[in-house]
Protein backbone atom coordinates (compact mmCIF):
# COMPACT_ATOMS: atom_id res chain seq x y z
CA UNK A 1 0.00 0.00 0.00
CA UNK A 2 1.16 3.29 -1.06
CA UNK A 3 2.28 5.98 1.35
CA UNK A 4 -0.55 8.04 0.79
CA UNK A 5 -3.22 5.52 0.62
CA UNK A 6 -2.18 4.86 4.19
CA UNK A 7 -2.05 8.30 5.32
CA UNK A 8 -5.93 8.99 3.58
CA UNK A 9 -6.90 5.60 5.78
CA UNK A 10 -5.88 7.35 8.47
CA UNK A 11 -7.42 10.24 8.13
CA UNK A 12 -11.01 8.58 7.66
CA UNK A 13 -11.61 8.48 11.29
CA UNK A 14 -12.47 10.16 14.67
CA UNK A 15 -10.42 8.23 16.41
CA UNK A 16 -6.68 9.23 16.96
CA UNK A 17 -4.25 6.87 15.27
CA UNK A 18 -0.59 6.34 15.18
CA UNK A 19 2.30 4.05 15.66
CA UNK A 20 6.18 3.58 17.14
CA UNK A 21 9.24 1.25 16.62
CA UNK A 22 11.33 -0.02 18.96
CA UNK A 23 12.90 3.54 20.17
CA UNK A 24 9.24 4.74 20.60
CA UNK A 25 9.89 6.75 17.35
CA UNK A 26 6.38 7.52 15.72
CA UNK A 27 6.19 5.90 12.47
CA UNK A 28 2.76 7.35 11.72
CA UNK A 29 0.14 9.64 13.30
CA UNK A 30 -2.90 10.75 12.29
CA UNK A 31 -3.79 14.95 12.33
CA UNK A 32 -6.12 13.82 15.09
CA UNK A 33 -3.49 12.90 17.25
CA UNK A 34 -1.13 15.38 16.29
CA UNK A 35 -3.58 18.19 16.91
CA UNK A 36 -4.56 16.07 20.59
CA UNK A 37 -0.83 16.19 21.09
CA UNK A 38 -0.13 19.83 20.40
CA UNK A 39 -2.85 20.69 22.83
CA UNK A 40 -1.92 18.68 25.36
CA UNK A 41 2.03 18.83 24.89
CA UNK A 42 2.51 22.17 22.96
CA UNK A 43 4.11 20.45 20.01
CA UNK A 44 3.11 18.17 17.60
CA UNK A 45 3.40 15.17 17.01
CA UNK A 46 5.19 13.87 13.71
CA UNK A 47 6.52 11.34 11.77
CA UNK A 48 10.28 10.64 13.04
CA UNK A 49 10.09 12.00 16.70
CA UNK A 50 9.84 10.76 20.07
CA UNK A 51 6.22 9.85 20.97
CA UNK A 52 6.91 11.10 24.86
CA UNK A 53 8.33 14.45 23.52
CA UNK A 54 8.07 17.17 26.31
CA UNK A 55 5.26 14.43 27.75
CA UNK A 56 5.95 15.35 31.77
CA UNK A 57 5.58 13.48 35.01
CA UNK A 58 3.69 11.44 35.78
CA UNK A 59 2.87 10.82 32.34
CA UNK A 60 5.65 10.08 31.09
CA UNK A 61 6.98 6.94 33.11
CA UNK A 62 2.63 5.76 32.64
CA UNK A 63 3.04 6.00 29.32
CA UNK A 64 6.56 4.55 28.91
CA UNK A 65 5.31 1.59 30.50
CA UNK A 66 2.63 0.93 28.21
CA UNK A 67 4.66 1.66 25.24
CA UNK A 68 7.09 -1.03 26.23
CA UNK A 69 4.67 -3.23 27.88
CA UNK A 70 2.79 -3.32 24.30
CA UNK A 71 6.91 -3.67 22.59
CA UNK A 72 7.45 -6.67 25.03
CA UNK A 73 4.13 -8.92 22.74
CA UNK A 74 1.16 -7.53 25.11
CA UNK A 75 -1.96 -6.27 23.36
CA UNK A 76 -3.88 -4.93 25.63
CA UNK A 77 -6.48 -1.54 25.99
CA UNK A 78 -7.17 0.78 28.92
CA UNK A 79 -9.49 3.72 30.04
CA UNK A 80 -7.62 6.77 30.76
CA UNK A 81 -8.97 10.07 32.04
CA UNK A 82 -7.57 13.66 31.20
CA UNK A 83 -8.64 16.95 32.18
CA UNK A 84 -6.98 18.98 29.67
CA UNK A 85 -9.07 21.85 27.42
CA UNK A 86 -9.88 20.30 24.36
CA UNK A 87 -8.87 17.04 24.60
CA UNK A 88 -11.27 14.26 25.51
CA UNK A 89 -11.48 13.71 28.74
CA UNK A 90 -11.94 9.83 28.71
CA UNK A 91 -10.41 8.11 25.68
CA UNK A 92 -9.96 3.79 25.42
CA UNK A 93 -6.85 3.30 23.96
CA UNK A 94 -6.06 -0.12 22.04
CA UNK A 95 -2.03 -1.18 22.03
CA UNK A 96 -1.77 -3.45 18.95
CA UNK A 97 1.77 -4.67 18.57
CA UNK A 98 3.17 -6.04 15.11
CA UNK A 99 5.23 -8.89 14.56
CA UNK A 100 7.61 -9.71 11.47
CA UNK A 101 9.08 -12.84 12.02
CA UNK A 102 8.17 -13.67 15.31
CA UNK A 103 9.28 -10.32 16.90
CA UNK A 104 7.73 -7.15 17.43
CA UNK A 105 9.03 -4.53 15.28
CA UNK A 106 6.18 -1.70 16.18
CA UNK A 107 3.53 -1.06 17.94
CA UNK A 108 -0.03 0.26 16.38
CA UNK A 109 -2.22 2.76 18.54
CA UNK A 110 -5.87 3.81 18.36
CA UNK A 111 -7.79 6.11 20.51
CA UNK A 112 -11.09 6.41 20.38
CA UNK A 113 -13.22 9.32 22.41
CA UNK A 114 -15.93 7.51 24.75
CA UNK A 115 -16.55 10.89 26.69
CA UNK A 116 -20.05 10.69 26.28
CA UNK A 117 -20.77 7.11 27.02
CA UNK A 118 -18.25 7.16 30.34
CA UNK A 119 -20.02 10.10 31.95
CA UNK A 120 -23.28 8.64 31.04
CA UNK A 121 -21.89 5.35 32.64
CA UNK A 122 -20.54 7.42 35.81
CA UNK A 123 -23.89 9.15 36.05
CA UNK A 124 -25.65 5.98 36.24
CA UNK A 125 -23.05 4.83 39.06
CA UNK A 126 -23.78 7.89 40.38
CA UNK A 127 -27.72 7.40 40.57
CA UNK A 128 -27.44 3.96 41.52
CA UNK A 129 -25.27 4.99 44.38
CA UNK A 130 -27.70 7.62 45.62
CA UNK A 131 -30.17 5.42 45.03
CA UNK A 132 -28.77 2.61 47.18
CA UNK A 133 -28.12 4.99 50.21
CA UNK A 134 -31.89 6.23 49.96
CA UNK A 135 -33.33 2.80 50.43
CA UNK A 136 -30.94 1.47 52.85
CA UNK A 137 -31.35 5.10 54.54
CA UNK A 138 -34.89 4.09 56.13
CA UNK A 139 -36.46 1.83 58.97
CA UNK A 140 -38.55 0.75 56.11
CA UNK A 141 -38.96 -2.79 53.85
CA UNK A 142 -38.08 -1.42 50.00
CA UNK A 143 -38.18 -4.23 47.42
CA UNK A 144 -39.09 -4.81 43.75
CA UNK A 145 -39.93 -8.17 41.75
CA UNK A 146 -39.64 -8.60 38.11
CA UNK A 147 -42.60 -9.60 36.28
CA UNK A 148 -41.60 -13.27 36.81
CA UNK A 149 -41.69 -12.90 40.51
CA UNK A 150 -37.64 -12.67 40.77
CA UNK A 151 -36.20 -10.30 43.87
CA UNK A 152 -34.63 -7.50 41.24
CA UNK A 153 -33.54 -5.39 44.51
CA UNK A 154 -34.46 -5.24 48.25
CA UNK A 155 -32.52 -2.98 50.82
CA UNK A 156 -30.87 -4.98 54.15
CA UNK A 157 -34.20 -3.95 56.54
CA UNK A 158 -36.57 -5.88 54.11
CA UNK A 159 -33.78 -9.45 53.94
CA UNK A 160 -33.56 -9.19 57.58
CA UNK A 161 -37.41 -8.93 58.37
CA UNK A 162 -37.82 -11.69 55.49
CA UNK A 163 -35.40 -13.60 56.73
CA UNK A 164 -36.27 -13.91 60.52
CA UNK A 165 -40.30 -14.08 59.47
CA UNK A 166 -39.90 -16.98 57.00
CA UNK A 167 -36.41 -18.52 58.23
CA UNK A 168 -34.56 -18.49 55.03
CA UNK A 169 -31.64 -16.62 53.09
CA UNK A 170 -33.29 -14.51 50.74
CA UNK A 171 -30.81 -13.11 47.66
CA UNK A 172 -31.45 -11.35 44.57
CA UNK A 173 -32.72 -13.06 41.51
CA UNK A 174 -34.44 -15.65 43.40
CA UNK A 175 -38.02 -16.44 43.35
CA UNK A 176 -39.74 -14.47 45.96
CA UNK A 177 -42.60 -16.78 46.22
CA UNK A 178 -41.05 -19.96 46.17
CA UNK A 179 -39.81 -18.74 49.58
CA UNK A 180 -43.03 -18.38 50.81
CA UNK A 181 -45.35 -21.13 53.07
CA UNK A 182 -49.19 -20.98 51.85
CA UNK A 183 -51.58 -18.99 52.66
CA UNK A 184 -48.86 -16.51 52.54
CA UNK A 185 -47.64 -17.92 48.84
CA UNK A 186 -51.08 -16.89 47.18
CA UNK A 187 -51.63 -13.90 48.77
CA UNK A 188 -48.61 -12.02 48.06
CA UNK A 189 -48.57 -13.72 44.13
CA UNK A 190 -52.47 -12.12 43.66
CA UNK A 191 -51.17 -9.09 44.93
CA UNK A 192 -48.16 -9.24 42.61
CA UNK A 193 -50.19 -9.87 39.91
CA UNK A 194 -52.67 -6.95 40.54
CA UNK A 195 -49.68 -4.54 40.19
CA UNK A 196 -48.58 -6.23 36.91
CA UNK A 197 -52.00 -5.35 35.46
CA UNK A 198 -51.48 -1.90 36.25
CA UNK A 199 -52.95 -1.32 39.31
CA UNK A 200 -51.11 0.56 42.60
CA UNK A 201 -52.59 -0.04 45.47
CA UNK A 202 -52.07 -0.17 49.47
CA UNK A 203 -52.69 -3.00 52.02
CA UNK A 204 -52.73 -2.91 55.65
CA UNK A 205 -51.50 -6.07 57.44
CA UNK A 206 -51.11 -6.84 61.13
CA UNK A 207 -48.57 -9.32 62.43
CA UNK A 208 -48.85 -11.38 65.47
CA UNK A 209 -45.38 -12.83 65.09
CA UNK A 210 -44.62 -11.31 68.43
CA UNK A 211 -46.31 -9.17 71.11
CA UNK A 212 -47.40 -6.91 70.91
CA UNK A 213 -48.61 -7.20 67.54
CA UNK A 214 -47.40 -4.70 64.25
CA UNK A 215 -49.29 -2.93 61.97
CA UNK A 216 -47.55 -2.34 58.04
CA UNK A 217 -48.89 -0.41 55.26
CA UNK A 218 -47.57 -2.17 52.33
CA UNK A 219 -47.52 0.18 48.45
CA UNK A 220 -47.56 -1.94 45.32
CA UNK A 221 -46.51 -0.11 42.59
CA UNK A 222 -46.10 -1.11 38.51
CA UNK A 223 -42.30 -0.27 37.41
CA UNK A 224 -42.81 0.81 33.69
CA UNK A 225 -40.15 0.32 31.17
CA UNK A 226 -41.09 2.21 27.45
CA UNK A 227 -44.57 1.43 28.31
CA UNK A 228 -44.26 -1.58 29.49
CA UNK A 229 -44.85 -2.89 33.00
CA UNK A 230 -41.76 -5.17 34.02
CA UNK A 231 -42.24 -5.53 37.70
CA UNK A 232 -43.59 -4.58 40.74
CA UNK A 233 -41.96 -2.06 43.56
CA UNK A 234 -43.06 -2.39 47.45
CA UNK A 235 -42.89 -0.64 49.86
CA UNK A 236 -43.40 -0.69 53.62
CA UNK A 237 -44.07 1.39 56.73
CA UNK A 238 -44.73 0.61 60.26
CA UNK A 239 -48.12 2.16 61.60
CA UNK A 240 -48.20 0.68 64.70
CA UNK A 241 -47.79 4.11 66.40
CA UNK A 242 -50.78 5.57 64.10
CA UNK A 243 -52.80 2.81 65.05
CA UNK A 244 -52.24 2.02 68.23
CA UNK A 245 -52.92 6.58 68.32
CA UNK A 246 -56.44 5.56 66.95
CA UNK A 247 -57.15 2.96 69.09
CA UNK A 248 -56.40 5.13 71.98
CA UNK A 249 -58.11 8.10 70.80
CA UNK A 250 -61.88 6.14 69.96
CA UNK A 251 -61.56 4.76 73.40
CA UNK A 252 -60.73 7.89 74.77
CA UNK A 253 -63.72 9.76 72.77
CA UNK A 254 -65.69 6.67 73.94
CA UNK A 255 -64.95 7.26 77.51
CA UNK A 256 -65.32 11.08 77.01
CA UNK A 257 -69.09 11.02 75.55
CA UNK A 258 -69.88 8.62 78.10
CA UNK A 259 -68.27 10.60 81.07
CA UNK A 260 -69.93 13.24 79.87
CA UNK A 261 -73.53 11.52 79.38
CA UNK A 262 -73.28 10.42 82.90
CA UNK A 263 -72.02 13.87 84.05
CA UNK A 264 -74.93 15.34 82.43
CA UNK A 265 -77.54 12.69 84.30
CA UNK A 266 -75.83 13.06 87.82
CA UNK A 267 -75.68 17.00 87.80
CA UNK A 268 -79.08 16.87 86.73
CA UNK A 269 -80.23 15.28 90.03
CA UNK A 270 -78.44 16.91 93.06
CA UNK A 271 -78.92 20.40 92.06
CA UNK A 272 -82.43 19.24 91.39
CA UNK A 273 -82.42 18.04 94.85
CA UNK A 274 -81.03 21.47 96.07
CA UNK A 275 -83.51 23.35 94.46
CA UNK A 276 -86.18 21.28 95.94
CA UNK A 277 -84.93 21.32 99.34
CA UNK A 278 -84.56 24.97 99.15
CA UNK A 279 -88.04 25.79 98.50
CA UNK A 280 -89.14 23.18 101.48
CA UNK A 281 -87.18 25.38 103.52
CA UNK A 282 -88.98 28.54 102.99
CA UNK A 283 -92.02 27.11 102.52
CA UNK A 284 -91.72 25.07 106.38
CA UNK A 285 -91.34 27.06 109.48
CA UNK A 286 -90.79 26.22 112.82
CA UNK A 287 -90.69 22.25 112.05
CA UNK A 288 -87.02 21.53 113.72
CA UNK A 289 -87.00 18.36 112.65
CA UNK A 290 -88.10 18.30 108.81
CA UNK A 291 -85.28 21.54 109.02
CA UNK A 292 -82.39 18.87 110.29
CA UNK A 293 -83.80 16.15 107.67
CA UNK A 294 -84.15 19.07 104.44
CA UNK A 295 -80.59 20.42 105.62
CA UNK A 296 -78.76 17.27 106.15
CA UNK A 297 -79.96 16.37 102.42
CA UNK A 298 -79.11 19.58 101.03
CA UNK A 299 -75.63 19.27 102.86
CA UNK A 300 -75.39 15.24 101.25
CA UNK A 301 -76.76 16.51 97.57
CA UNK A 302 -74.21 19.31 98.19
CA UNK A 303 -70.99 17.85 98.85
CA UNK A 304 -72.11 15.06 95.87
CA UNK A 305 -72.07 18.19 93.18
CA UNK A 306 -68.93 19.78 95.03
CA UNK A 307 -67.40 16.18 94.28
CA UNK A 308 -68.96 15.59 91.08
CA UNK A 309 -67.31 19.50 89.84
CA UNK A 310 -64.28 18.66 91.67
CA UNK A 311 -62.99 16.06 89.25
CA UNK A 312 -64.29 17.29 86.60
CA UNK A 313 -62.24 19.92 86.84
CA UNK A 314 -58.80 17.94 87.38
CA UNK A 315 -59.83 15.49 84.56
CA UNK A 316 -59.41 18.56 82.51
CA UNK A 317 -56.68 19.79 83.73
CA UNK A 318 -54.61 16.22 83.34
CA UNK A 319 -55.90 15.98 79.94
CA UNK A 320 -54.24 19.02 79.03
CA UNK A 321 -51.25 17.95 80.91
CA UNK A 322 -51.35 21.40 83.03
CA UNK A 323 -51.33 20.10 86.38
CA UNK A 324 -48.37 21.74 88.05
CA UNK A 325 -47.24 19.47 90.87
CA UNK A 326 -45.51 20.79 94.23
CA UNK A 327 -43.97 17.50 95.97
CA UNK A 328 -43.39 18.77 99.59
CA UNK A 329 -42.82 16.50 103.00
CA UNK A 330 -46.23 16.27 104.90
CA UNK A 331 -46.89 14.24 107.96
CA UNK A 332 -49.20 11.56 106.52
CA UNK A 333 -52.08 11.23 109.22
CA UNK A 334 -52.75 15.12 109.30
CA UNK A 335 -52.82 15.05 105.58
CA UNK A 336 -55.09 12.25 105.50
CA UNK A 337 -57.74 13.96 108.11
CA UNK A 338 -57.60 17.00 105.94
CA UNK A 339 -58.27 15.31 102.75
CA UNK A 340 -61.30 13.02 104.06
CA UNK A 341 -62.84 15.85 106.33
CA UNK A 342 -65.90 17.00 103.33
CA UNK A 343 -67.06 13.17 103.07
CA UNK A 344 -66.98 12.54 106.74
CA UNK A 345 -70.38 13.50 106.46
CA UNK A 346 -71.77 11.41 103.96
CA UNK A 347 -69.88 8.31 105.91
CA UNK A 348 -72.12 9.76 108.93
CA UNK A 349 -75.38 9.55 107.12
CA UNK A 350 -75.01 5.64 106.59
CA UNK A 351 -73.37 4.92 110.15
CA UNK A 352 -69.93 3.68 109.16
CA UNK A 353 -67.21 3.78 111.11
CA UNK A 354 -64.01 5.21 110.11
CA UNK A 355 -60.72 4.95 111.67
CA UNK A 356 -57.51 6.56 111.06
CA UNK A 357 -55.01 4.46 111.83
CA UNK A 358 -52.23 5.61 111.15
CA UNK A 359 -48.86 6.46 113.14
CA UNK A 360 -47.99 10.54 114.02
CA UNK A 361 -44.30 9.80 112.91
CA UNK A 362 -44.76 9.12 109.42
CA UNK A 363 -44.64 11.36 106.73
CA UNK A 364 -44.58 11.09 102.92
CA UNK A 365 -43.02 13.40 100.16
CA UNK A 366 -46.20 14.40 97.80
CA UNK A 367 -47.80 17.29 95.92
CA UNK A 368 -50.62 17.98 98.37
CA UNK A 369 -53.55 18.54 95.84
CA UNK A 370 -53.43 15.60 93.71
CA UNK A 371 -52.84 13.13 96.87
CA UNK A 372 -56.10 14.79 98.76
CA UNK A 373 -57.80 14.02 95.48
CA UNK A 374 -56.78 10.45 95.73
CA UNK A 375 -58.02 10.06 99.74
CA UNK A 376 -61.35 11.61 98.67
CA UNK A 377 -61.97 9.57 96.19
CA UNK A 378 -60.96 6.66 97.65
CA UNK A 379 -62.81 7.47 100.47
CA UNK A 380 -65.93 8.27 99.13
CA UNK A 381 -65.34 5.25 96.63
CA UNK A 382 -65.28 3.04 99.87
CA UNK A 383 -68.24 5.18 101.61
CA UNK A 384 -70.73 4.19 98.18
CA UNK A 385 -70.10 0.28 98.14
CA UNK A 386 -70.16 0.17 101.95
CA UNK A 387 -73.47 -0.98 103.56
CA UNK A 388 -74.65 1.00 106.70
CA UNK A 389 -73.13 0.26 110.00
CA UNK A 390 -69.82 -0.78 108.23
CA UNK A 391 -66.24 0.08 108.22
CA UNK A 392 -63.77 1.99 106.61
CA UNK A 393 -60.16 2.24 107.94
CA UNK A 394 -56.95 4.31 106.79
CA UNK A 395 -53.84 2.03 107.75
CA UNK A 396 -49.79 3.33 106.63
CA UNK A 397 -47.31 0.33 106.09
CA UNK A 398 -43.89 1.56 105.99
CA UNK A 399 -41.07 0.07 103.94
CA UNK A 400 -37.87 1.15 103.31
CA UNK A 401 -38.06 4.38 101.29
CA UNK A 402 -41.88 3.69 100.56
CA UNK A 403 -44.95 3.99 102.23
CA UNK A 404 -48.32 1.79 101.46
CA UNK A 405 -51.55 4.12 102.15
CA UNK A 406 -54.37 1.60 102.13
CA UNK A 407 -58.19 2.12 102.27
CA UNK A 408 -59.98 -0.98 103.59
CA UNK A 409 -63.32 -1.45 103.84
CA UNK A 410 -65.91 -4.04 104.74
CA UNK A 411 -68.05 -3.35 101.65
CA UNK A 412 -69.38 -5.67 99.20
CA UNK A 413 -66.05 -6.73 97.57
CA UNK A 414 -65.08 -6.92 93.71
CA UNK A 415 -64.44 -9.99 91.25
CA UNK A 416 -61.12 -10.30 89.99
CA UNK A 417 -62.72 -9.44 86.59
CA UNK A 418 -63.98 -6.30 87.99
CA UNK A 419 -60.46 -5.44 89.42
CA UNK A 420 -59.00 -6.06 86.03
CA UNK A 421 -61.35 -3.62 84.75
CA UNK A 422 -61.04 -1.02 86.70
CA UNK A 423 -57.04 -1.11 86.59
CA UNK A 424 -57.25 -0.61 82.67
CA UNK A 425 -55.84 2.29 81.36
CA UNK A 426 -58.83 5.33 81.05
CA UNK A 427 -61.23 2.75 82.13
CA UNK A 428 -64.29 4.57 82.93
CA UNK A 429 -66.66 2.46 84.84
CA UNK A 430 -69.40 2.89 87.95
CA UNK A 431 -72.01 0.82 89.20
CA UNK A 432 -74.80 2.12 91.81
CA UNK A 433 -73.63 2.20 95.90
CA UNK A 434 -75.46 -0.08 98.73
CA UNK A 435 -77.89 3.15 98.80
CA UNK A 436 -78.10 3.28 94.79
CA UNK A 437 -75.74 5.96 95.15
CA UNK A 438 -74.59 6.76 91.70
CA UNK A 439 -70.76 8.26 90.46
CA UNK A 440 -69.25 8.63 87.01
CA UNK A 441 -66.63 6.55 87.59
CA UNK A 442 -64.37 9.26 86.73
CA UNK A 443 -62.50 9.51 90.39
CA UNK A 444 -61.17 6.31 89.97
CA UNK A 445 -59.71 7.50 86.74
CA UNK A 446 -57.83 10.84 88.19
CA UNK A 447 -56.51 8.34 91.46
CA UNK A 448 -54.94 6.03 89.06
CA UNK A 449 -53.28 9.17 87.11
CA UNK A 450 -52.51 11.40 90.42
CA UNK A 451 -51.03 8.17 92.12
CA UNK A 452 -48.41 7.77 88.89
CA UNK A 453 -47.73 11.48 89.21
CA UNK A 454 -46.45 11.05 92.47
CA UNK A 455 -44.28 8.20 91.78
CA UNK A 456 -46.60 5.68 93.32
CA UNK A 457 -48.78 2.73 92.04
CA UNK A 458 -52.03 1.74 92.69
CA UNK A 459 -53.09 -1.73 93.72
CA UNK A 460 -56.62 -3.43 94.43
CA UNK A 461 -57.21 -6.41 96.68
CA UNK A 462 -61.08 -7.45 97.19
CA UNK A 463 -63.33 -10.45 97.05
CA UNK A 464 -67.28 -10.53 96.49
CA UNK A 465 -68.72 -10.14 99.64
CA UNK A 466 -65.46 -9.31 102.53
CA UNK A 467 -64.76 -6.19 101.51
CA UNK A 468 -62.04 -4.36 99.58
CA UNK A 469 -58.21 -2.52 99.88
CA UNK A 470 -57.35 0.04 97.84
CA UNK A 471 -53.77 0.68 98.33
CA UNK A 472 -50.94 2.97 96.87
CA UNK A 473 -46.98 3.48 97.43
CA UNK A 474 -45.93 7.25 98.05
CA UNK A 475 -41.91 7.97 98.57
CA UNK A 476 -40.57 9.05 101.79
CA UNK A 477 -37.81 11.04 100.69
CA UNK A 478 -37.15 12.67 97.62
């Protein structure tokens, strides 16, 4: 082949072309490598001179190498990256050596410009990196199937949860399903195959693997390719919190509308009772006797209302979390007598006996309002389900750096059902006293929360028929 003809060859071509003996002489070059070279280099480079020419470090002992690593028989082709105006910045260069005889006499280069493609390539890397941080960045399942069921990709919260549930070691481009036992196996296939029809939708599932039981929300979503769907992507969150929030907040609009149904009933019939008994009382004069009876009621209907407003009023207050505590050192008995004294009354009208028992040395660290709430209502709690000529006694059992208040009295008792009941958290119950005396059932409520507030707990003992002790711990120190 004439001279030329070569030279026009080499000219018919992005690519950047040329070749060296075996003193790394250039033996040919095409004008888009010597115009690569002159940008690079500031020279040219030509026929007849040294292809590392004014090349500096490092460059020059990189490329040496590969020149004489291509001399020494290798063929061979690398990606190499330059950041140099107006050269490309990521070229694949191909070292072709030729042989005469046996023995390499030259080598032939070619470089070829894959700017384009390599920063697409990097960009992908790039995406497929950020996208691997996002899912593995999240407390969440993230998965997808192909549109043969295969695991395409899954982040490490979904394997482990998938793993533990179904005991197995899940990897990608396995089956899903196969991994599966029935019913589980069909379910998640017809849901599968929903989403590879087109449809996204959302399922909420509740596992009793363990206690206490989890809610998930689980997305199904169609992964379109050009218009075609190809898979399916899933994705999970934990609602427990949100539902376990709405369970709570029905039963406490439940126990709301009913406290306030039964507020609305037992208001109704005291202050009727007042009203009444006020009129008697102008209306009778001089009768000393239906005086003592009118005033005693009025006194009973009264203190019932004064109750009745009383805890109202904290229930409020705790429900807006306002209640500003003042934990102070009292000496128990006196603080006892002082929170009892308005029921003693009512405790008088049915001929029960109450006893303080409780020694003058003792004394408890508590925030005086909410523990007088407690006593009353524990008090008149014990005063309702009490039959006349009965018993109520206070009692103080010291331990260590507690103190047990208890409340017994000889009443008609409680099932253990009943107990369970009552203990539940914003359990709002009441059943009529040994006089049909009626209550809301909210004091037990506010004793239950103003006991926890001052680092005590509440405990019931009681059986039908003998009676019943409400007790509660309160710290001696603080």
């Amino acid at each position: 082949m004439k001279q030329k003809d070569l030279i026009a060859q080499l000219e018919h071509t992005n690519d950047r072309l040329w070749s060296y003996d075996t003193e790394l002489i250039c033996t040919c070059v095409n004008s888009n490598m010597s115009e690569d070279y002159l940008k690079a280099f500031g020279r040219r480079l030509t026929i007849g001179s040294y292809v590392l020419d004014d090349v500096p470090e490092p460059l020059f002992s990189v490329w040496k190498e590969r020149y004489q690593r291509a001399l020494a028989g290798k063929q061979f082709t690398i990606v190499d990256h330059f950041e140099i105006e107006g050269v490309p910045e990521y070229v694949e260069v191909s070292f072709n050596p030729i042989r005469e005889n046996g023995n390499v006499i030259s080598v032939a280069c070619s470089s070829k410009d894959i700017s384009v493609g390599k920063r697409a390539e990097l960009r992908l890397e790039q995406s497929e990196a950020n996208l691997h941080a996002q899912i593995e960045n999240t407390t969440d399942s993230i998965w997808s199937v192909s549109d043969k069921y295969a695991l395409v990709t899954m982040n490490s919260v979904f394997k482990r949860e998938f793993d533990r549930v179904f005991r197995c070691d899940l990897h990608l481009g396995e089956v899903i399903i196969d991994y599966l036992p029935e019913p589980h196996r069909t379910i998640w296939k017809d849901r599968y195959d929903r989403s590879l029809a087109g449809e996204k939708f959302e399922i909420v599932e509740t596992h009793d693997f363990e206690e206490p039981p989890v809610h998930i929300s689980i997305s199904y979503n169609p992964v379109l390719v050009e218009g075609e769907i190809v898979g399916v992507a899933c994705f999970t969150r934990d609602i427990t919190a949100i539902k376990t929030s709405e369970v709570d907040l029905k039963n406490a609009l439940s126990s709301r509308d009913k406290l306030f149904s039964v507020i609305a009933h037992d208001l109704r019939g005291p202050i009727s009772n007042i009203y009444q008994l006020t009129k008697l009382l102008k209306k009778q004069k001089g009768d000393i006797e239906i005086h003592q009876n009118a005033l005693n009621l009025l006194a009973n209907s009264s203190a019932g209302v004064y109750r009745l407003l009383d805890n109202l009023l904290n229930w409020a207050l705790s429900q807006q979390g306002i209640i500003e505590l003042k934990p102070e050192r009292h000496q128990l008995k006196g603080l006892v007598h002082s929170a009892m004294e308005a029921y003693l009354i009512n405790a008088n009208l049915k001929r029960l006996k109450v006893k303080v028992d409780i020694k003058e040395d003792l004394f408890v660290v508590a925030d005086k309002s909410t523990f007088s709430s407690v006593i009353a209502n524990l008090f008149n709690n014990a005063i309702k389900y009490t039959s006349e000529g009965g018993a109520i006694c206070f009692d103080a059992i010291p331990n260590d750096e507690l103190i047990t208040v208890q409340i017994k009295d000889t009443g008609i008792g409680m099932s253990k059902e009943q107990i369970e009941s009552l203990l539940q958290k914003n359990s709002i119950k009441s059943t009529l006293g040994t006089k049909h005396e009626k209550g809301t059932g909210l004091g037990l409520v506010l004793t239950k929360e103003f006991v926890k507030l001052n680092k005590g707990q509440l405990n019931i003992k009681s059986e039908e028929g003998k009676g019943s002790i409400f007790e509660f711990t309160l710290p001696t120190g603080p």
